[in-house]
C-alpha atoms as a PDB file:
ATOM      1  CA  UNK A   1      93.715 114.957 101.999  1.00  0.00           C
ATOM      2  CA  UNK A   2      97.249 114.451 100.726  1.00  0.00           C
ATOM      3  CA  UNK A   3      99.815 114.798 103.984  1.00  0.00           C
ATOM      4  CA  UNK A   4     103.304 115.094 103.240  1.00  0.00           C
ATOM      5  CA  UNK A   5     105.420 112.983 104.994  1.00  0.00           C
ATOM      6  CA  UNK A   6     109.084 114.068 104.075  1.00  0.00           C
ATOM      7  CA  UNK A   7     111.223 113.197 101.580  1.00  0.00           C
ATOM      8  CA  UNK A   8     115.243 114.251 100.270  1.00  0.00           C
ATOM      9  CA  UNK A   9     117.259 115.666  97.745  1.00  0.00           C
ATOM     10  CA  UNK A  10     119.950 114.221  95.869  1.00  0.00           C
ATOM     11  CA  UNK A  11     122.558 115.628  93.853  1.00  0.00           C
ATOM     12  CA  UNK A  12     123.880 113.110  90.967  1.00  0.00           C
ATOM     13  CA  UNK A  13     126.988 113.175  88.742  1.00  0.00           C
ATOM     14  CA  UNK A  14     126.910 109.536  86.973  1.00  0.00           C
ATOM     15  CA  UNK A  15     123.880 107.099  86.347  1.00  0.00           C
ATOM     16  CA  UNK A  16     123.312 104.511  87.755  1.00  0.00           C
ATOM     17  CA  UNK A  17     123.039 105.750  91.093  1.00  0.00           C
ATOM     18  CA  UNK A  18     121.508 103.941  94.222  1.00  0.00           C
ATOM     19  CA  UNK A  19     119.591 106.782  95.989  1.00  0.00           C
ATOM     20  CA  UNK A  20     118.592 105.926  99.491  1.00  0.00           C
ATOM     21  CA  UNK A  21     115.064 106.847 100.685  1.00  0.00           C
ATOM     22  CA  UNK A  22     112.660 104.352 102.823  1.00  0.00           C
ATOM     23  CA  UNK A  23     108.923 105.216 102.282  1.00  0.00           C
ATOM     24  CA  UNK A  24     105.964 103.492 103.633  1.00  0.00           C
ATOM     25  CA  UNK A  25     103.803 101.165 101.874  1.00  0.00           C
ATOM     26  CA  UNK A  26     100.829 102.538 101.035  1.00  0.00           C
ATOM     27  CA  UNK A  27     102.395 106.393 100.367  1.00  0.00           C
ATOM     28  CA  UNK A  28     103.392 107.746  97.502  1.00  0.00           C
ATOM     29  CA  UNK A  29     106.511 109.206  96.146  1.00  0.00           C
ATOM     30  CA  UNK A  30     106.722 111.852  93.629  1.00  0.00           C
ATOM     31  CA  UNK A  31     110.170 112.174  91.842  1.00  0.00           C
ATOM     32  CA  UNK A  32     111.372 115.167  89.881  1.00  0.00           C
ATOM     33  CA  UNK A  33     114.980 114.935  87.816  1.00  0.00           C
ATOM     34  CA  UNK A  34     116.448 118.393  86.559  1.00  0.00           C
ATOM     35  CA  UNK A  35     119.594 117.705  84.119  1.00  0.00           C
ATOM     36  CA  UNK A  36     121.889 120.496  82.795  1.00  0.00           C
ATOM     37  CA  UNK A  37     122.251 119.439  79.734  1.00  0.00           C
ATOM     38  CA  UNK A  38     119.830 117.024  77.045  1.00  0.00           C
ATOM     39  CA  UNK A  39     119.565 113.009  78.411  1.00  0.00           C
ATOM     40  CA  UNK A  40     118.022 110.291  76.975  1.00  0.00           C
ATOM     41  CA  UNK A  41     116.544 107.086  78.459  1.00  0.00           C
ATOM     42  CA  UNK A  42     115.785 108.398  82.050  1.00  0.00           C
ATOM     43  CA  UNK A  43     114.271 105.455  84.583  1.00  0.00           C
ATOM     44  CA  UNK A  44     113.609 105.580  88.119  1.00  0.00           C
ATOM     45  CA  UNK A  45     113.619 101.919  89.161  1.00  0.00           C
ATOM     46  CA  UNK A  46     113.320 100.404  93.069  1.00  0.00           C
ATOM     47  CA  UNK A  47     116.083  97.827  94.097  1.00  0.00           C
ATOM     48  CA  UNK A  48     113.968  94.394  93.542  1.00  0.00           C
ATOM     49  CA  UNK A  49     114.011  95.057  90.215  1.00  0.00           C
ATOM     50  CA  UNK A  50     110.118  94.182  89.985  1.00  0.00           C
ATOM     51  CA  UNK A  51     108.042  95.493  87.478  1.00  0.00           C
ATOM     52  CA  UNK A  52     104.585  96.247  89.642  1.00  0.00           C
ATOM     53  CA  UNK A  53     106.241  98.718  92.109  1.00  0.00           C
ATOM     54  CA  UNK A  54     108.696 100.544  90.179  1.00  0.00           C
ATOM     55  CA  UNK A  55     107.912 104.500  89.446  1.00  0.00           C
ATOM     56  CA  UNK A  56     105.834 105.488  86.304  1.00  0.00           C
ATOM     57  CA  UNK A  57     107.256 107.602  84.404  1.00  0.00           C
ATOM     58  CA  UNK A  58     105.196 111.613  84.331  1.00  0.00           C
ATOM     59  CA  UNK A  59     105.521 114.461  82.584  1.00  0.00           C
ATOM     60  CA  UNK A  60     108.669 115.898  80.662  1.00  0.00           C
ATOM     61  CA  UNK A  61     109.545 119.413  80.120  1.00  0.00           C
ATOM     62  CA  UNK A  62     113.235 120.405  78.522  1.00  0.00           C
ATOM     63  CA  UNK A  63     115.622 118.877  80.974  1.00  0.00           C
ATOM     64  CA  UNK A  64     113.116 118.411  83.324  1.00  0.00           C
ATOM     65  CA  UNK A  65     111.056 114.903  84.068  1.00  0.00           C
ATOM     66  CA  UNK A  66     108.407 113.453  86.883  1.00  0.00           C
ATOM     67  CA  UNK A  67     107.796 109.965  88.171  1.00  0.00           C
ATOM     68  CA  UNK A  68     105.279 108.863  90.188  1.00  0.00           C
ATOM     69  CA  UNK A  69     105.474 105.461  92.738  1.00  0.00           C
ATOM     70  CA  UNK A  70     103.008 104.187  94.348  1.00  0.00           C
ATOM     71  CA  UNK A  71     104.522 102.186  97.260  1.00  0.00           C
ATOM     72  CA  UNK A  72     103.536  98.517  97.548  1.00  0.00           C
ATOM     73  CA  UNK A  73     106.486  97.681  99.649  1.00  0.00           C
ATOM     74  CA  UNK A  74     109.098 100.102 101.625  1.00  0.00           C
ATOM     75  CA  UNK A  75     112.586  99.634  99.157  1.00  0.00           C
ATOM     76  CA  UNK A  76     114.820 102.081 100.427  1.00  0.00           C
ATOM     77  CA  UNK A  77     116.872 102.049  97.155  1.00  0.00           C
ATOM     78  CA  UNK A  78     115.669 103.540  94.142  1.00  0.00           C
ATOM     79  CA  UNK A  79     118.457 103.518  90.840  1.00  0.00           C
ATOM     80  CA  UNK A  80     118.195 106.368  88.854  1.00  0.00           C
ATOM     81  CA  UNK A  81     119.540 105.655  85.213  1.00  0.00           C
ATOM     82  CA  UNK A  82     120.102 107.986  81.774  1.00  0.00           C
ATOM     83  CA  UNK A  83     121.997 107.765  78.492  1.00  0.00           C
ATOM     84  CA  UNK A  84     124.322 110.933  78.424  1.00  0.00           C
ATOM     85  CA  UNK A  85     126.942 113.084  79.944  1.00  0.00           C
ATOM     86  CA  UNK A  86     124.862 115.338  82.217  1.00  0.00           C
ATOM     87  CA  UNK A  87     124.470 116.458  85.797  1.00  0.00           C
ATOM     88  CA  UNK A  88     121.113 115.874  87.759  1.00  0.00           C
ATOM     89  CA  UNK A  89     119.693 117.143  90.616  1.00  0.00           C
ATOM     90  CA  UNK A  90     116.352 115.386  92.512  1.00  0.00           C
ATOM     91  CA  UNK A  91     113.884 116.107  94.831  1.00  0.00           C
ATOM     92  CA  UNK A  92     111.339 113.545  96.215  1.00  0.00           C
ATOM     93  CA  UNK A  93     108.263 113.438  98.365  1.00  0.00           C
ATOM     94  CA  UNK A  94     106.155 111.120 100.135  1.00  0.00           C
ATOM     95  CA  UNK A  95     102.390 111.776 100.352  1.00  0.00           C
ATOM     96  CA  UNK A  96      99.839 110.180 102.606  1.00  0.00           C
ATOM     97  CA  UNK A  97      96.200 109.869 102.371  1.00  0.00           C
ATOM     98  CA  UNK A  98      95.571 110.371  98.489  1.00  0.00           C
ATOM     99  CA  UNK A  99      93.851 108.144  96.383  1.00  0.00           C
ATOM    100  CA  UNK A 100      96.039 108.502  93.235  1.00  0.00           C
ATOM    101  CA  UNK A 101      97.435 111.110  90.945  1.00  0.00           C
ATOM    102  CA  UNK A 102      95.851 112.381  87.995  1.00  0.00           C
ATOM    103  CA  UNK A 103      97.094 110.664  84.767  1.00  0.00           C
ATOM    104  CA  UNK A 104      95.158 113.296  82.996  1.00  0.00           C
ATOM    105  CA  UNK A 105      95.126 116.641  84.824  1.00  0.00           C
ATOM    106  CA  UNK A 106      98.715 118.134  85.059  1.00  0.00           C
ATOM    107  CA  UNK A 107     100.643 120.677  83.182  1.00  0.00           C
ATOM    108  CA  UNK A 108     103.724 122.248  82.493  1.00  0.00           C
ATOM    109  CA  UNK A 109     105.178 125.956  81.728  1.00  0.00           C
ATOM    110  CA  UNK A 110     108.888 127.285  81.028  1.00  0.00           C
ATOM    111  CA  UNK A 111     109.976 131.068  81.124  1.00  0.00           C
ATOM    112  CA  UNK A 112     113.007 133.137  81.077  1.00  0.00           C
ATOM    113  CA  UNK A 113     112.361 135.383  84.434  1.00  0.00           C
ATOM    114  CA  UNK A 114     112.495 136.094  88.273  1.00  0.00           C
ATOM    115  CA  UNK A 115     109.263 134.275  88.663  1.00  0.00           C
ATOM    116  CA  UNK A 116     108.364 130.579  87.952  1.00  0.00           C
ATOM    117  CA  UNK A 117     104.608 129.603  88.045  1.00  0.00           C
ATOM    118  CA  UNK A 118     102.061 127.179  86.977  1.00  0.00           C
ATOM    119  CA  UNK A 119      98.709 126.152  87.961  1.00  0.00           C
ATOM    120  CA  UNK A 120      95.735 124.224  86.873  1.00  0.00           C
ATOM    121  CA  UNK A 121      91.804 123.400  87.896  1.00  0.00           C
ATOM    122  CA  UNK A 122      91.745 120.961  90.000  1.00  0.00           C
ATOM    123  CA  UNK A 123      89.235 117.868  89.636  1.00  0.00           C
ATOM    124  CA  UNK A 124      87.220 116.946  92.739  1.00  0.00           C
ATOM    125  CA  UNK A 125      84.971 119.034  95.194  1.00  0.00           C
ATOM    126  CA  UNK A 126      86.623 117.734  98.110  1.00  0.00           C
ATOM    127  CA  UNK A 127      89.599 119.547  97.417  1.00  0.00           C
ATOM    128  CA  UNK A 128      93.149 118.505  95.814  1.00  0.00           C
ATOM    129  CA  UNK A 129      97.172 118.780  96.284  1.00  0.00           C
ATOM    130  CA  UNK A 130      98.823 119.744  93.400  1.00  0.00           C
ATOM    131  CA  UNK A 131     102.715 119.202  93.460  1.00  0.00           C
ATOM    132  CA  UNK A 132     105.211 121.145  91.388  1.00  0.00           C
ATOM    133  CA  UNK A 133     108.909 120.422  90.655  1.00  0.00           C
ATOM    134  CA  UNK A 134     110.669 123.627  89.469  1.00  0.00           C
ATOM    135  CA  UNK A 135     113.828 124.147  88.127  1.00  0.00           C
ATOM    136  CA  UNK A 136     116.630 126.026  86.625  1.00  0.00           C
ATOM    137  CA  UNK A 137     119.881 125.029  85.365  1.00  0.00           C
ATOM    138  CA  UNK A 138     121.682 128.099  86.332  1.00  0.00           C
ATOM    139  CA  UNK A 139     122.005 127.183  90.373  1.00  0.00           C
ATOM    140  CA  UNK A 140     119.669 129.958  91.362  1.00  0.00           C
ATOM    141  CA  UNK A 141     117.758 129.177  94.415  1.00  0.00           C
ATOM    142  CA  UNK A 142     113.907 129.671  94.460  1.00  0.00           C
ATOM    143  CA  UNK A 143     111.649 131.300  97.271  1.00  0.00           C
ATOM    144  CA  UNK A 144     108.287 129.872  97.109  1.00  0.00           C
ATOM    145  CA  UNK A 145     105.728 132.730  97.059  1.00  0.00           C
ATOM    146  CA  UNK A 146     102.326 130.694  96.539  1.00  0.00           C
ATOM    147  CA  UNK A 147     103.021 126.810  98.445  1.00  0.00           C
ATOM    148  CA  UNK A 148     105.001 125.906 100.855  1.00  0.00           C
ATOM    149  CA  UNK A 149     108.419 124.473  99.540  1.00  0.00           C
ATOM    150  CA  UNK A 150     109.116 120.899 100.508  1.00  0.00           C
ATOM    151  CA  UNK A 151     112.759 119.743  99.179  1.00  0.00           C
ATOM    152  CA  UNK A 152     115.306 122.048  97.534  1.00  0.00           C
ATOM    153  CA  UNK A 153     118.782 120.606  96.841  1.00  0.00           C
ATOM    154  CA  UNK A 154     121.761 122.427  96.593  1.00  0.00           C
ATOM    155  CA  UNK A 155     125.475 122.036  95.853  1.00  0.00           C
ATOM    156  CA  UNK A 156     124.679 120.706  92.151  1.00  0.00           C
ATOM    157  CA  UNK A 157     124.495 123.104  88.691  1.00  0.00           C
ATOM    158  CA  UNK A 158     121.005 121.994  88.696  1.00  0.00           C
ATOM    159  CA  UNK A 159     118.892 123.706  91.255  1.00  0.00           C
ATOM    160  CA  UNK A 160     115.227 122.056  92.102  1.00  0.00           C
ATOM    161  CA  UNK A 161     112.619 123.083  94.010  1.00  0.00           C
ATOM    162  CA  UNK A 162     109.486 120.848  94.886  1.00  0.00           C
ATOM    163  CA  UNK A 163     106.282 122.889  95.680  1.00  0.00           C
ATOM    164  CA  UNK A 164     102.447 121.709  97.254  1.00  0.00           C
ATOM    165  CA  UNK A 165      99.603 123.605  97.304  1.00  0.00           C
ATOM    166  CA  UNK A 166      96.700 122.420  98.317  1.00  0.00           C
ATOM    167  CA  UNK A 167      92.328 123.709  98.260  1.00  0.00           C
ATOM    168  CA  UNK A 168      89.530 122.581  99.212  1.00  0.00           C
ATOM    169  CA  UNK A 169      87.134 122.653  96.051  1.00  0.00           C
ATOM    170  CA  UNK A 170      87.611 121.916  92.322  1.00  0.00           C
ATOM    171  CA  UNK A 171      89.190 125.459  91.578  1.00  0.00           C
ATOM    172  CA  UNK A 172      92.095 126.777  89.904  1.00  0.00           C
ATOM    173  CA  UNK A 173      95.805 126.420  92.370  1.00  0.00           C
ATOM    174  CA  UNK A 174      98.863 127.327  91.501  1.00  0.00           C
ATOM    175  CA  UNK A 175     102.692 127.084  92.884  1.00  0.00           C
ATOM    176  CA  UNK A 176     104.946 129.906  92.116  1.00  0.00           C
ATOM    177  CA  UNK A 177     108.186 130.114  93.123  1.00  0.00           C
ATOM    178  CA  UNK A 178     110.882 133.353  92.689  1.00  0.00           C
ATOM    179  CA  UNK A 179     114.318 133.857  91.763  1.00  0.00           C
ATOM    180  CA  UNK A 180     117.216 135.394  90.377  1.00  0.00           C
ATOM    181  CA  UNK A 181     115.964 135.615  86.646  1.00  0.00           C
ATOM    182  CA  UNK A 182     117.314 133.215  84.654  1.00  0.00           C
ATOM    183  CA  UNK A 183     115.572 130.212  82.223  1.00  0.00           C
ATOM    184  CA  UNK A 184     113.269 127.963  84.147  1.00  0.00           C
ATOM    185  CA  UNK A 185     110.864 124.939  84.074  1.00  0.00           C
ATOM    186  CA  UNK A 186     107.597 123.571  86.236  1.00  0.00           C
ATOM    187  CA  UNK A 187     105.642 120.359  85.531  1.00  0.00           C
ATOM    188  CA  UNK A 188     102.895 120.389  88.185  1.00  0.00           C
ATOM    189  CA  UNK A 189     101.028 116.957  88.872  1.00  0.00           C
ATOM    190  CA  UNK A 190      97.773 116.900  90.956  1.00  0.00           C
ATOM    191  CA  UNK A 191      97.489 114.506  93.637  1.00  0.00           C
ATOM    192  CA  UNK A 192      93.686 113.467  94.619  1.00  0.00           C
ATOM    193  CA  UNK A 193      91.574 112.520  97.290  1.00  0.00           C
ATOM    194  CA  UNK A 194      88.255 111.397  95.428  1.00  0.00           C
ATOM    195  CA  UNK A 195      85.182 110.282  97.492  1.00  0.00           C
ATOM    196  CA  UNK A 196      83.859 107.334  95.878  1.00  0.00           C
ATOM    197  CA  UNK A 197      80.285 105.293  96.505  1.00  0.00           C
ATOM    198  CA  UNK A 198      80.643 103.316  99.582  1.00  0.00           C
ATOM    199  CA  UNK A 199      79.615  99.757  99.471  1.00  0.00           C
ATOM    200  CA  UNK A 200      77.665  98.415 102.146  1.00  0.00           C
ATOM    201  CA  UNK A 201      76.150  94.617 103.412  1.00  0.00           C
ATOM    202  CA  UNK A 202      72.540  95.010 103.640  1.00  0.00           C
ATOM    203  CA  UNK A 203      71.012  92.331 106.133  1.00  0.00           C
ATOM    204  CA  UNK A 204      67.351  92.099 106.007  1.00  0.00           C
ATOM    205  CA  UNK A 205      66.344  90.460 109.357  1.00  0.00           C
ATOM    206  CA  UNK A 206      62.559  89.241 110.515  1.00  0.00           C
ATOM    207  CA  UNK A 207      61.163  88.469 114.099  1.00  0.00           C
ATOM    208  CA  UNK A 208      59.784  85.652 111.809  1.00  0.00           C
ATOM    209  CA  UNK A 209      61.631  81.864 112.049  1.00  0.00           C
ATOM    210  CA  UNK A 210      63.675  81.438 108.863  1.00  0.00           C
ATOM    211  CA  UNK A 211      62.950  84.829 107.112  1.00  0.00           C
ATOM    212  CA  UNK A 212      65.496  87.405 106.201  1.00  0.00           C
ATOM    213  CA  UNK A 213      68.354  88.015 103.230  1.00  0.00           C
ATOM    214  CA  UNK A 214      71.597  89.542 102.734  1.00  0.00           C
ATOM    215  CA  UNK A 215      73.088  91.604  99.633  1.00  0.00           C
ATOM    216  CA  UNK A 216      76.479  92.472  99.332  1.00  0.00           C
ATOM    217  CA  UNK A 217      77.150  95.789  97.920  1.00  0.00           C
ATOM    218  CA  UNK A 218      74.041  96.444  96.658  1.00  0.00           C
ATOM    219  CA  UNK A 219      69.988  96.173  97.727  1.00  0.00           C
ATOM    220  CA  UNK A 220      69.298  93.505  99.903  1.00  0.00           C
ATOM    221  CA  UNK A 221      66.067  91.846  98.912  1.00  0.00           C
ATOM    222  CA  UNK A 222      63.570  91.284 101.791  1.00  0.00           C
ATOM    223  CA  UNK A 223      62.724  87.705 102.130  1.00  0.00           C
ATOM    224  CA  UNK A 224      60.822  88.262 105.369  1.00  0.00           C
ATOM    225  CA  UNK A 225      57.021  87.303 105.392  1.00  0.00           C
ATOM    226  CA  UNK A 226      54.451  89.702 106.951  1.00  0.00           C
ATOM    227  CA  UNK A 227      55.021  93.371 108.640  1.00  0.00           C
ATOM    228  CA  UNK A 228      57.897  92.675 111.294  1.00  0.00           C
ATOM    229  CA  UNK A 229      61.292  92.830 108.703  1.00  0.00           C
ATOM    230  CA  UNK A 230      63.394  95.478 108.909  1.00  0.00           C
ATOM    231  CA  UNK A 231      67.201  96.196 107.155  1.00  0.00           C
ATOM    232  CA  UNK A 232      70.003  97.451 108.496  1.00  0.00           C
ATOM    233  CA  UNK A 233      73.086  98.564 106.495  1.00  0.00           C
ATOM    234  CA  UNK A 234      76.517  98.621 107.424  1.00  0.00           C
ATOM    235  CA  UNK A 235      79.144 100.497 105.449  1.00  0.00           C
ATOM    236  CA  UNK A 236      82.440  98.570 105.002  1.00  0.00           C
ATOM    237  CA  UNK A 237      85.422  98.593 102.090  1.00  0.00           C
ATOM    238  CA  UNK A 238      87.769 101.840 101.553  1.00  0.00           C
ATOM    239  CA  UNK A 239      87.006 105.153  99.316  1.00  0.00           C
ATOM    240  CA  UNK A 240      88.445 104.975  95.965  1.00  0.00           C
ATOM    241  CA  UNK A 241      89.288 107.898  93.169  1.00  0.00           C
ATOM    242  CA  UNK A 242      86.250 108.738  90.743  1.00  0.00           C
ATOM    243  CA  UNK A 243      87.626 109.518  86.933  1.00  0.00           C
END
């Protein structure tokens, strides 16, 4: 199941900012961006500059966005970049033990209120994590009601929040958070742990000279002669998301 492993807030006046943050390879980072006014051209980029490990960009609501990075190597730098005269406040995470995030399955809501919510089904029956970033540009700070609240920065006219929940079936989960009412926005992603098949080596041995087979990832075929063969299967590889 998704583990969070920690993560930081940072509060941004200019582009073009190195933001330090060292994950692990292997984890995950989930980036939200809350801007106080309209932007244009927003990137998330790691230090090397190298196309395979830099964040992919998620959902956008208002002056609200998402990226997602899975973390080949551990770059502690990670340039944030947008076309406009705005503010920005962000909030990352870094999750362990999930086998991707849903390119499909996410959502987002906006309100006007004391209460900021979203939720959505989740896919697998082992259970999901959904993470939401929520936001409002009016510096109100949020109380999570329904999640427990990971990263909330502070000292910046945009206040963000970043909210998990997690279950343990496909069901419906939500994050909620509550403040002083005032405009707000939530994108919610869902971060899974999928069980996939398992493949195994298959070795087919005989008491008989010169008898037996192997299969990889699949049946083995018995080559053994007479009534003495017997197979034996051992599981190897890693689990990998279904979807």
């Amino acid at each position: 199941m998704a583990t969070p492993v920690g993560g930081t807030t940072f509060a941004l006046a200019a582009p073009n900012t190195f933001n330090v943050y060292s994950p692990t390879a292997g984890n995950t980072l989930i980036f939200f961006l809350l801007f106080d006014a309209p932007v244009s051209g927003v990137t998330v980029t790691n230090y090397a500059g190298t196309a395979y490990s830099d964040p992919v960009a998620g959902p956008v609501i208002g002056n609200l966005y998402s990226f997602i990075a899975p973390v080949k190597q551990a770059y502690p730098y990670w340039p944030i970049n947008w076309t406009g005269s705005a503010n920005c406040g962000v909030a990352v995470e870094e999750y362990s033990g999930i086998t991707g995030v849903s390119l499909t399955n996410h959502t987002t809501a906006s309100g006007n209120s004391g209460t900021a919510t979203a939720s959505l089904i989740t896919d697998d029956a082992s259970g999901d994590t959904i993470v939401a970033g929520m936001g409002n540009v009016s510096n109100n700070p949020l109380t999570a009601t329904v999640g427990t609240q990971r990263q909330q920065n502070s000292g910046n006219v945009c206040r963000l929040a970043l909210i998990d929940n997690t279950n343990g079936s496909a069901s419906s989960l939500a994050c909620t958070a509550t403040m002083t009412s005032s405009p707000w926005d939530v994108i919610l992603l869902e971060l899974r742990f999928a069980i996939g098949a398992v493949p195994f080596i298959a070795v087919v041995q005989s008491d008989r000279p010169n008898a037996g087979g192997i299969a990889v990832g699949g049946e083995a075929t018995d080559q053994a002669l007479g009534n003495y063969s017997h197979t034996v299967c051992f599981p190897y590889g890693q689990t990998f998301p279904r979807g």
